[in-house]
PDB file of N, CA and C in Angstrom:
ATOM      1  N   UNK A   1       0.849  -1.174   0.000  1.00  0.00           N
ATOM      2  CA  UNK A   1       0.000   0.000   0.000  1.00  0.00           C
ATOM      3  C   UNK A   1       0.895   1.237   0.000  1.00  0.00           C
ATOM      4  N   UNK A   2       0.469   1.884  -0.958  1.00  0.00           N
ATOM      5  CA  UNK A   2       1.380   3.231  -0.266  1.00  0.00           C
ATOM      6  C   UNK A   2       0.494   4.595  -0.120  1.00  0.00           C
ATOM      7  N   UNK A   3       0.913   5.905  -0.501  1.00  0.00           N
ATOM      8  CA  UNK A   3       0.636   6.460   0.369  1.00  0.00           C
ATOM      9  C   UNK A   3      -0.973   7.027  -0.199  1.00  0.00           C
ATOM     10  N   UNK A   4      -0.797   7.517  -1.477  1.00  0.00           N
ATOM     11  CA  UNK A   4      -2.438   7.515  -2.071  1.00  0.00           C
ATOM     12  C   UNK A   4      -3.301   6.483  -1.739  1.00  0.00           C
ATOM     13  N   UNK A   5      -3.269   4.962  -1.878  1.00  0.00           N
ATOM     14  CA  UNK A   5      -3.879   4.048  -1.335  1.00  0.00           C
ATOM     15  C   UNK A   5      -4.336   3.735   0.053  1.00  0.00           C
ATOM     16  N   UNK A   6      -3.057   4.803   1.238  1.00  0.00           N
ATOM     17  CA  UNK A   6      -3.936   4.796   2.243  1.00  0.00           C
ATOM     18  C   UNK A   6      -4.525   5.997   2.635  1.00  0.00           C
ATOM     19  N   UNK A   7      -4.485   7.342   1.782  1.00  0.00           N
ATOM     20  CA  UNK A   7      -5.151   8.047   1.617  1.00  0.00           C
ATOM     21  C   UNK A   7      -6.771   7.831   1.214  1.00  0.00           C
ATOM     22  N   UNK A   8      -6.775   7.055   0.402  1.00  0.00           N
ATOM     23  CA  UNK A   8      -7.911   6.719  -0.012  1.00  0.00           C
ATOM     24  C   UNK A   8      -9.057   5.639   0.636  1.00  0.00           C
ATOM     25  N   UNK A   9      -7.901   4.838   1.684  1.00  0.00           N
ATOM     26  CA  UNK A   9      -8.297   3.773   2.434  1.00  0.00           C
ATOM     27  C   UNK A   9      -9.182   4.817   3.754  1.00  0.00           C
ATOM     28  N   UNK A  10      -8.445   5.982   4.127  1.00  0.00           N
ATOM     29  CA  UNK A  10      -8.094   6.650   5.237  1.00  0.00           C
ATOM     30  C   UNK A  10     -10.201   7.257   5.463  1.00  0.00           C
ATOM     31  N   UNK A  11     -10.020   8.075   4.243  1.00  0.00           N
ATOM     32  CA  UNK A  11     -11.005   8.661   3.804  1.00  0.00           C
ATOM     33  C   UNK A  11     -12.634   8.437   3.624  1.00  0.00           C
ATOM     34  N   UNK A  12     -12.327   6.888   2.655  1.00  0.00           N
ATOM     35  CA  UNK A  12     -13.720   6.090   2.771  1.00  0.00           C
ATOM     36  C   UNK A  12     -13.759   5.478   4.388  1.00  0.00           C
ATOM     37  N   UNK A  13     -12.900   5.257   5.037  1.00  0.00           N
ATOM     38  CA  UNK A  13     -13.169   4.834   6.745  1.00  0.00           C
ATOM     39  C   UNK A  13     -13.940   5.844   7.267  1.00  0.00           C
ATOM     40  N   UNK A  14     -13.422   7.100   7.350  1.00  0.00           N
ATOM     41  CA  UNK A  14     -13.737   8.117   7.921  1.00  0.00           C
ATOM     42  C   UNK A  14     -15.079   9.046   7.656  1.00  0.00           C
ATOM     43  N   UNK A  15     -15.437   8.294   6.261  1.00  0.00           N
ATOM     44  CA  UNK A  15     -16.245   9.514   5.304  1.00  0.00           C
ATOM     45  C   UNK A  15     -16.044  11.179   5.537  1.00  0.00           C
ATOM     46  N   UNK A  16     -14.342  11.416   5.513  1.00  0.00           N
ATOM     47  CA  UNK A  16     -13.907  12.710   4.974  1.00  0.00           C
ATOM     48  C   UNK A  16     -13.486  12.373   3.484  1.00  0.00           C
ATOM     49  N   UNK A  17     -13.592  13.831   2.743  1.00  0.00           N
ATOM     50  CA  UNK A  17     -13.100  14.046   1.953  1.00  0.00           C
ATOM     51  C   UNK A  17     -11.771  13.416   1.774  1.00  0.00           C
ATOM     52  N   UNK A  18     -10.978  13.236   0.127  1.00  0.00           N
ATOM     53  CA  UNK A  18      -9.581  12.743   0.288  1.00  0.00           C
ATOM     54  C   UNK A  18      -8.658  13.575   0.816  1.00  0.00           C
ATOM     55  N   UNK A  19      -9.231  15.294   0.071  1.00  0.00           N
ATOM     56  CA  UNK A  19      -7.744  16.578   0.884  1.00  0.00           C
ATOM     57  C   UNK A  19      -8.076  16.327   2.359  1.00  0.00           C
ATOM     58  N   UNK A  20      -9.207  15.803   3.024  1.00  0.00           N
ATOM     59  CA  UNK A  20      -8.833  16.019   4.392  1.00  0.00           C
ATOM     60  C   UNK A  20      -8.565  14.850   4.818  1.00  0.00           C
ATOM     61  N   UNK A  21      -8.306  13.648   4.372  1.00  0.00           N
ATOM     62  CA  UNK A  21      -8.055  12.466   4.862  1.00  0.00           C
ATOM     63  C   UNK A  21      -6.113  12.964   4.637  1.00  0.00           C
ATOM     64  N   UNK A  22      -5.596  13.195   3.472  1.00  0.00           N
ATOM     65  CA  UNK A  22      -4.328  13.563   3.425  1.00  0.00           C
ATOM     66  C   UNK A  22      -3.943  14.319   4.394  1.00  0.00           C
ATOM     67  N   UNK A  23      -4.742  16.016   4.729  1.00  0.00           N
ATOM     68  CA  UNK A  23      -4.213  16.500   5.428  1.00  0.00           C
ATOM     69  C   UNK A  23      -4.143  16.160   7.548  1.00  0.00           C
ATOM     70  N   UNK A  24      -5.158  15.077   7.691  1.00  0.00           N
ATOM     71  CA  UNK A  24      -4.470  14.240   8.604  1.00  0.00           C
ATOM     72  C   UNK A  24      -3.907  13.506   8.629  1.00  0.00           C
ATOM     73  N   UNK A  25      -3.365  12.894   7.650  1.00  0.00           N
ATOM     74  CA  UNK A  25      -2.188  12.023   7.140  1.00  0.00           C
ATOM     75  C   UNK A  25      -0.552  12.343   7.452  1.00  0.00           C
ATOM     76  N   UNK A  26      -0.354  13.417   6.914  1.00  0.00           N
ATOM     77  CA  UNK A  26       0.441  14.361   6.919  1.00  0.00           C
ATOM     78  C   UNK A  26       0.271  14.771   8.160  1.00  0.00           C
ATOM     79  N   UNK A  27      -0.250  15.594   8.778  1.00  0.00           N
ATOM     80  CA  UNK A  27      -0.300  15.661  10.272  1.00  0.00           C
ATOM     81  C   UNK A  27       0.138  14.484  11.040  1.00  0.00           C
ATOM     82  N   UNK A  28      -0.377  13.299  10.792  1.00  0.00           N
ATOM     83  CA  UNK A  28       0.077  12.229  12.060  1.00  0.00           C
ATOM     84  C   UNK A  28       1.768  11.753  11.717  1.00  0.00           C
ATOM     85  N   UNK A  29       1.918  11.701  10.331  1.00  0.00           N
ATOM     86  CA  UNK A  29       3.448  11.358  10.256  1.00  0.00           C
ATOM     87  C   UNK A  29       3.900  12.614  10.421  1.00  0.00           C
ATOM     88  N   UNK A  30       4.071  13.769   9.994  1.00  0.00           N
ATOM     89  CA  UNK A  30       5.020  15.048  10.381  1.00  0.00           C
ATOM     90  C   UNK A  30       5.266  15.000  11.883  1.00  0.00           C
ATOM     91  N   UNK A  31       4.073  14.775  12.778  1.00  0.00           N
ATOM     92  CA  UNK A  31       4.145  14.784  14.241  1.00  0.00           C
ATOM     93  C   UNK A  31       5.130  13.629  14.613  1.00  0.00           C
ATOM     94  N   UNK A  32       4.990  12.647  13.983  1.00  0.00           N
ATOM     95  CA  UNK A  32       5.845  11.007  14.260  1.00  0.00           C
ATOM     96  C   UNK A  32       7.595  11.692  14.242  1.00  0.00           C
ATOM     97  N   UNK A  33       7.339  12.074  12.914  1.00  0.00           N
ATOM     98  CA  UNK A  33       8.925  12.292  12.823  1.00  0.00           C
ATOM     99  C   UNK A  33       9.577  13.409  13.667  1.00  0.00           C
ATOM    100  N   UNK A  34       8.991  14.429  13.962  1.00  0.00           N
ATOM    101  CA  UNK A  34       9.459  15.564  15.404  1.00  0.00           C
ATOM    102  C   UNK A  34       9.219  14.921  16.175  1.00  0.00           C
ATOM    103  N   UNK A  35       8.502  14.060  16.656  1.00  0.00           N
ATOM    104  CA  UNK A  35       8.779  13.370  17.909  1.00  0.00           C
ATOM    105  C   UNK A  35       9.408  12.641  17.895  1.00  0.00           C
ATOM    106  N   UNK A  36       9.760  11.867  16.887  1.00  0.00           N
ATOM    107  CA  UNK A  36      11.251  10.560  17.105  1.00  0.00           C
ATOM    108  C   UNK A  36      12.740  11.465  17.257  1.00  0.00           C
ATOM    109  N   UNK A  37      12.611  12.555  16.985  1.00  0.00           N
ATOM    110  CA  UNK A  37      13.888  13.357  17.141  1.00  0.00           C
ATOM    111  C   UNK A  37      14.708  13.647  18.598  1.00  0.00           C
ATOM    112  N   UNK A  38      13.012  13.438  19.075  1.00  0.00           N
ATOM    113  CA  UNK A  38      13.604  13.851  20.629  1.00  0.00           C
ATOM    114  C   UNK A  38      13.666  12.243  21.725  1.00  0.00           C
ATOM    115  N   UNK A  39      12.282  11.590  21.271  1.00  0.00           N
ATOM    116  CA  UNK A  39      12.135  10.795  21.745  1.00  0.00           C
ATOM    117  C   UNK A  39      11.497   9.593  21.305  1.00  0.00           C
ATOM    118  N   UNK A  40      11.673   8.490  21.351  1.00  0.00           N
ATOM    119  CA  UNK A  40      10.839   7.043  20.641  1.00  0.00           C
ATOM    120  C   UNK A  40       9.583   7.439  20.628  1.00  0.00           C
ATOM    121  N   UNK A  41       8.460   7.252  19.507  1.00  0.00           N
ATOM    122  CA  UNK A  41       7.561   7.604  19.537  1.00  0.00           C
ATOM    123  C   UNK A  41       6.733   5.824  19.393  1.00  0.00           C
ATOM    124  N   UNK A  42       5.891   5.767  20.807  1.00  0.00           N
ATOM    125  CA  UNK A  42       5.259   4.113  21.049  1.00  0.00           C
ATOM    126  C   UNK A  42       3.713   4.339  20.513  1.00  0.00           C
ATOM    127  N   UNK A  43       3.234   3.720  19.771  1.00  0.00           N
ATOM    128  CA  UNK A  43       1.568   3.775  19.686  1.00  0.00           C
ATOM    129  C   UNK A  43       1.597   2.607  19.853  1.00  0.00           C
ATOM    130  N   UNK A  44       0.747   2.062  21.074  1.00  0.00           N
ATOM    131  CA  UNK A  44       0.401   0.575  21.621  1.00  0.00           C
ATOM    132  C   UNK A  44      -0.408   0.247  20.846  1.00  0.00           C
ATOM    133  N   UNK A  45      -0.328  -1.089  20.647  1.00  0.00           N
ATOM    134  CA  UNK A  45      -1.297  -1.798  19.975  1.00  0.00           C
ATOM    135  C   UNK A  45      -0.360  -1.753  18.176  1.00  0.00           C
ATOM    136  N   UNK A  46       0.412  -0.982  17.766  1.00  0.00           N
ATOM    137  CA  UNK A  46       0.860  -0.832  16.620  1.00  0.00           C
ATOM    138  C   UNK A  46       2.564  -1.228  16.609  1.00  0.00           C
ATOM    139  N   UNK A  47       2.961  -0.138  17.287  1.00  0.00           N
ATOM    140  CA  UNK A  47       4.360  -0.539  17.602  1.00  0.00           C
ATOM    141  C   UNK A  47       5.373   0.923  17.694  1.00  0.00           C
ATOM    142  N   UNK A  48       6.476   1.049  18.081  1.00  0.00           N
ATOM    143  CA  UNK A  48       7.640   1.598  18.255  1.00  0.00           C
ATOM    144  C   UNK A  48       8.629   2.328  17.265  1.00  0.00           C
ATOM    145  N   UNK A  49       8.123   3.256  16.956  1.00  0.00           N
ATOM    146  CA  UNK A  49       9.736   4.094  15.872  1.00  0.00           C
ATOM    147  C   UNK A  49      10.429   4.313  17.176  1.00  0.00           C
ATOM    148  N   UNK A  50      12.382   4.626  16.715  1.00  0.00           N
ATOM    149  CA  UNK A  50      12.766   5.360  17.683  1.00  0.00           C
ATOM    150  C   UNK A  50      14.320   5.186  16.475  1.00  0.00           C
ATOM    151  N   UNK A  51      15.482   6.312  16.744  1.00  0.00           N
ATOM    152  CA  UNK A  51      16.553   6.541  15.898  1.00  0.00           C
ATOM    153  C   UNK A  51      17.656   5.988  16.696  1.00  0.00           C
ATOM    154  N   UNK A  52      18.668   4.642  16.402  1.00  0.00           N
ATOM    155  CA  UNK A  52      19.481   4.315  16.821  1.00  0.00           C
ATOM    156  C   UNK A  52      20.643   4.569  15.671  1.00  0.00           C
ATOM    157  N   UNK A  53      21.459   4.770  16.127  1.00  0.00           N
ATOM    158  CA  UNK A  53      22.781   4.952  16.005  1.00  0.00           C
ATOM    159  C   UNK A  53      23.573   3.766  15.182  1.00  0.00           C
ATOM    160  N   UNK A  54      24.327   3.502  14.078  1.00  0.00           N
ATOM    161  CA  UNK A  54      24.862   2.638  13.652  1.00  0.00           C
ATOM    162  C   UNK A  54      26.563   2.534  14.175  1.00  0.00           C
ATOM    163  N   UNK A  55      27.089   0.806  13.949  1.00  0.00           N
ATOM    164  CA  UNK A  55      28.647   1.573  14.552  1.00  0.00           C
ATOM    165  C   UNK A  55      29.188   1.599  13.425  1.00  0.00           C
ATOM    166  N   UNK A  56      30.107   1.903  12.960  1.00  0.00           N
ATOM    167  CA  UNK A  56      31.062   2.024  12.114  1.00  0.00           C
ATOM    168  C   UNK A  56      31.754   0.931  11.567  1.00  0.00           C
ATOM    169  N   UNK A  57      31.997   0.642  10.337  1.00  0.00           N
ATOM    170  CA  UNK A  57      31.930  -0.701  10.017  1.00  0.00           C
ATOM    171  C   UNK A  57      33.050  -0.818   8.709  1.00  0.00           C
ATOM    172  N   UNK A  58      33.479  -2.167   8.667  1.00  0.00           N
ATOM    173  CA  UNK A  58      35.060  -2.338   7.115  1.00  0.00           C
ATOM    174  C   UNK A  58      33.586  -3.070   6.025  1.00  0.00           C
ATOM    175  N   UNK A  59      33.656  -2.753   5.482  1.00  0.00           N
ATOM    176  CA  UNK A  59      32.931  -3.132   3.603  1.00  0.00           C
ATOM    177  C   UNK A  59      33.755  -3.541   2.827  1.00  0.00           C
ATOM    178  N   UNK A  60      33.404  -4.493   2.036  1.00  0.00           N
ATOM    179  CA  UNK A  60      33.702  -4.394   0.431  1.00  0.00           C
ATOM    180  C   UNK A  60      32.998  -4.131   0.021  1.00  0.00           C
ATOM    181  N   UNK A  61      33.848  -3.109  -1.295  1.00  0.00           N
ATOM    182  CA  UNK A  61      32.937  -2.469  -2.886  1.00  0.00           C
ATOM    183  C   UNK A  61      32.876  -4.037  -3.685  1.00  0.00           C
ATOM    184  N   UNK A  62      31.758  -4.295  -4.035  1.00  0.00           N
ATOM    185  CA  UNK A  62      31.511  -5.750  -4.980  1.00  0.00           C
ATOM    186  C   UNK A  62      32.040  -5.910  -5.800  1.00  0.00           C
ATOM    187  N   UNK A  63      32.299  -4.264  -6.672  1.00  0.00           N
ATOM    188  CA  UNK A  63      32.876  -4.489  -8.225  1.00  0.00           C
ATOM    189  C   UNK A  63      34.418  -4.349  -8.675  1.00  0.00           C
ATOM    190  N   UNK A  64      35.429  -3.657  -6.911  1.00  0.00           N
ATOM    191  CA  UNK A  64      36.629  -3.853  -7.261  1.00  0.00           C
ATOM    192  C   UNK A  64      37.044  -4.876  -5.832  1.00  0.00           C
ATOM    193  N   UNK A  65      36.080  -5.100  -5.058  1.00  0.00           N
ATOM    194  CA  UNK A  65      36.569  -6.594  -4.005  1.00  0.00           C
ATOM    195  C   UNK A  65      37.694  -5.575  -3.388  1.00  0.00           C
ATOM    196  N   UNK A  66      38.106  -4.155  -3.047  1.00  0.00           N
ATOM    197  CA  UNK A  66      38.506  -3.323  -2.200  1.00  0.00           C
ATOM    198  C   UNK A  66      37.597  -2.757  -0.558  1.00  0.00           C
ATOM    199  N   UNK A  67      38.938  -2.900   0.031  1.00  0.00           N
ATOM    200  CA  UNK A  67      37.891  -2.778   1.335  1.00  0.00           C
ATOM    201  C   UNK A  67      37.919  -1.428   1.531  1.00  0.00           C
ATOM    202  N   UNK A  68      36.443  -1.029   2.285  1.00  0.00           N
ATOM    203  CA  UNK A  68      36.390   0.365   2.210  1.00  0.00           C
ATOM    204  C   UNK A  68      35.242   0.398   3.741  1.00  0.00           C
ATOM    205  N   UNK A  69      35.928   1.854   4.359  1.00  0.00           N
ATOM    206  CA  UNK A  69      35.214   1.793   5.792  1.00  0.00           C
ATOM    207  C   UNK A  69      33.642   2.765   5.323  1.00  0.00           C
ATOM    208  N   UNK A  70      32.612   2.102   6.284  1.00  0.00           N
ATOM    209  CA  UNK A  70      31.396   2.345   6.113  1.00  0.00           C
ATOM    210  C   UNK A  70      31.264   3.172   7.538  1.00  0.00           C
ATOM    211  N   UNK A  71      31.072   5.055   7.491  1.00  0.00           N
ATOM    212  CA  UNK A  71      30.891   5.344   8.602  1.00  0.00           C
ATOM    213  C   UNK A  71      29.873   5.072   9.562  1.00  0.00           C
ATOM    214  N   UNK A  72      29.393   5.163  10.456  1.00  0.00           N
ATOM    215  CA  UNK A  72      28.300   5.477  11.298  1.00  0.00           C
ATOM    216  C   UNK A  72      27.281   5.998  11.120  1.00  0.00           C
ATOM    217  N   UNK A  73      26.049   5.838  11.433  1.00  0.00           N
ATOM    218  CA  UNK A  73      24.891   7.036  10.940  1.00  0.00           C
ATOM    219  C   UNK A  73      23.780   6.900  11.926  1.00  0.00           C
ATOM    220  N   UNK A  74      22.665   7.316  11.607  1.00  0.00           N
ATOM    221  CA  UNK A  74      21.827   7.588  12.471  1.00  0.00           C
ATOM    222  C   UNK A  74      20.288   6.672  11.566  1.00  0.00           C
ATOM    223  N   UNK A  75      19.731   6.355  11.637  1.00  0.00           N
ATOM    224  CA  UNK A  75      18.684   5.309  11.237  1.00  0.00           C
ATOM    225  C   UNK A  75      17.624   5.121  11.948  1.00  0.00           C
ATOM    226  N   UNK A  76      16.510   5.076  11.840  1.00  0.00           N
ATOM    227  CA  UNK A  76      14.722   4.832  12.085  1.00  0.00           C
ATOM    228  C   UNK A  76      14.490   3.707  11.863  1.00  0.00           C
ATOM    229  N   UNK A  77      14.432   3.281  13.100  1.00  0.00           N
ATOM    230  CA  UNK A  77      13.544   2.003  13.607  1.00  0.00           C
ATOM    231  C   UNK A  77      12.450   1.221  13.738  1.00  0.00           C
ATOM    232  N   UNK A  78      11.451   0.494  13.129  1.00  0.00           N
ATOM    233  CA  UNK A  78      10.389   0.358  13.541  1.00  0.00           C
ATOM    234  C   UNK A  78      10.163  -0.785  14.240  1.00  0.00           C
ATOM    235  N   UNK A  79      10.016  -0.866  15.357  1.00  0.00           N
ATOM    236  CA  UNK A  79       9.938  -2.427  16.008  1.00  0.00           C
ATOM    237  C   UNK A  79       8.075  -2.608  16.085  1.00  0.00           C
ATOM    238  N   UNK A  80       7.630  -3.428  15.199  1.00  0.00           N
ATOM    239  CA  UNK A  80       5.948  -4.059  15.709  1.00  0.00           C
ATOM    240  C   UNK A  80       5.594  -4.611  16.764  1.00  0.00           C
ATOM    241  N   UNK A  81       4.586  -4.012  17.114  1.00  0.00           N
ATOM    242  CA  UNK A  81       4.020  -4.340  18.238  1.00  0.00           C
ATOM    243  C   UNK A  81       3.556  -6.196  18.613  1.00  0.00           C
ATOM    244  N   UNK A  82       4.073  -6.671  19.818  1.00  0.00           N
ATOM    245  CA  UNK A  82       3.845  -8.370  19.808  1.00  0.00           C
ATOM    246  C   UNK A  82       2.249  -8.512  19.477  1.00  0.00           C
ATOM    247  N   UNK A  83       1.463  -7.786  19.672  1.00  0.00           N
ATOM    248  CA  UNK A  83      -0.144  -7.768  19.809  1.00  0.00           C
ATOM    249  C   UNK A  83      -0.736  -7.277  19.194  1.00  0.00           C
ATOM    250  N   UNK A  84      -0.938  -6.788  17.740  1.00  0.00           N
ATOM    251  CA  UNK A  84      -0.943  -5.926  17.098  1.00  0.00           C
ATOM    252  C   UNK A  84      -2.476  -5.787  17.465  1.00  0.00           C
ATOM    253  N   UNK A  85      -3.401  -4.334  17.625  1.00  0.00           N
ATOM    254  CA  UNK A  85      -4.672  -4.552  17.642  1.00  0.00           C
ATOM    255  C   UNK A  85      -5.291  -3.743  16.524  1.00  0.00           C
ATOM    256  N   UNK A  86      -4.471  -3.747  15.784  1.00  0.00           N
ATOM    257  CA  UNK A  86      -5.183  -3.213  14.217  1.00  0.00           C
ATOM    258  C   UNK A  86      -4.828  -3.865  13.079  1.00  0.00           C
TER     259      UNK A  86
END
């Protein structure tokens, strides 16, 4: 599904319009992502974003089999909920 499809999913649930099914769409993820900045954002019953940290790591490039270091970064998490109630 992506994001028109659950726009459209969002909308006939709700019987809003599609611009206003989007524009709470957009509202609930914009809010997700300022809040994972500061802190894990949990919706029970669904599950857990939160941004962990990668460590720093040796690679090979595939196409010259040279090793090459892979820095660190920062990455979004989603762990599912054991119970899902939706």
């Amino acid at each position: 599904m992506n994001k028109g499809e659950l726009v459209d999913a969002v909308a006939k649930e709700t019987g809003q319009t599609k611009a206003d099914a989007e524009r709470a769409l957009n509202a609930v993820l914009g809010n997700i992502s300022k809040g994972v900045k500061k802190d894990p954002v949990q919706l029970v019953g669904f599950g857990t974003f939160k941004i962990v940290k990668t460590k720093a790591r040796k690679g090979i490039n595939p196409q010259t089999k040279e090793a090459i270091k892979i820095p660190s970064k920062k990455v979004l998490k989603f762990k599912a909920s054991a119970n899902p109630k939706y």
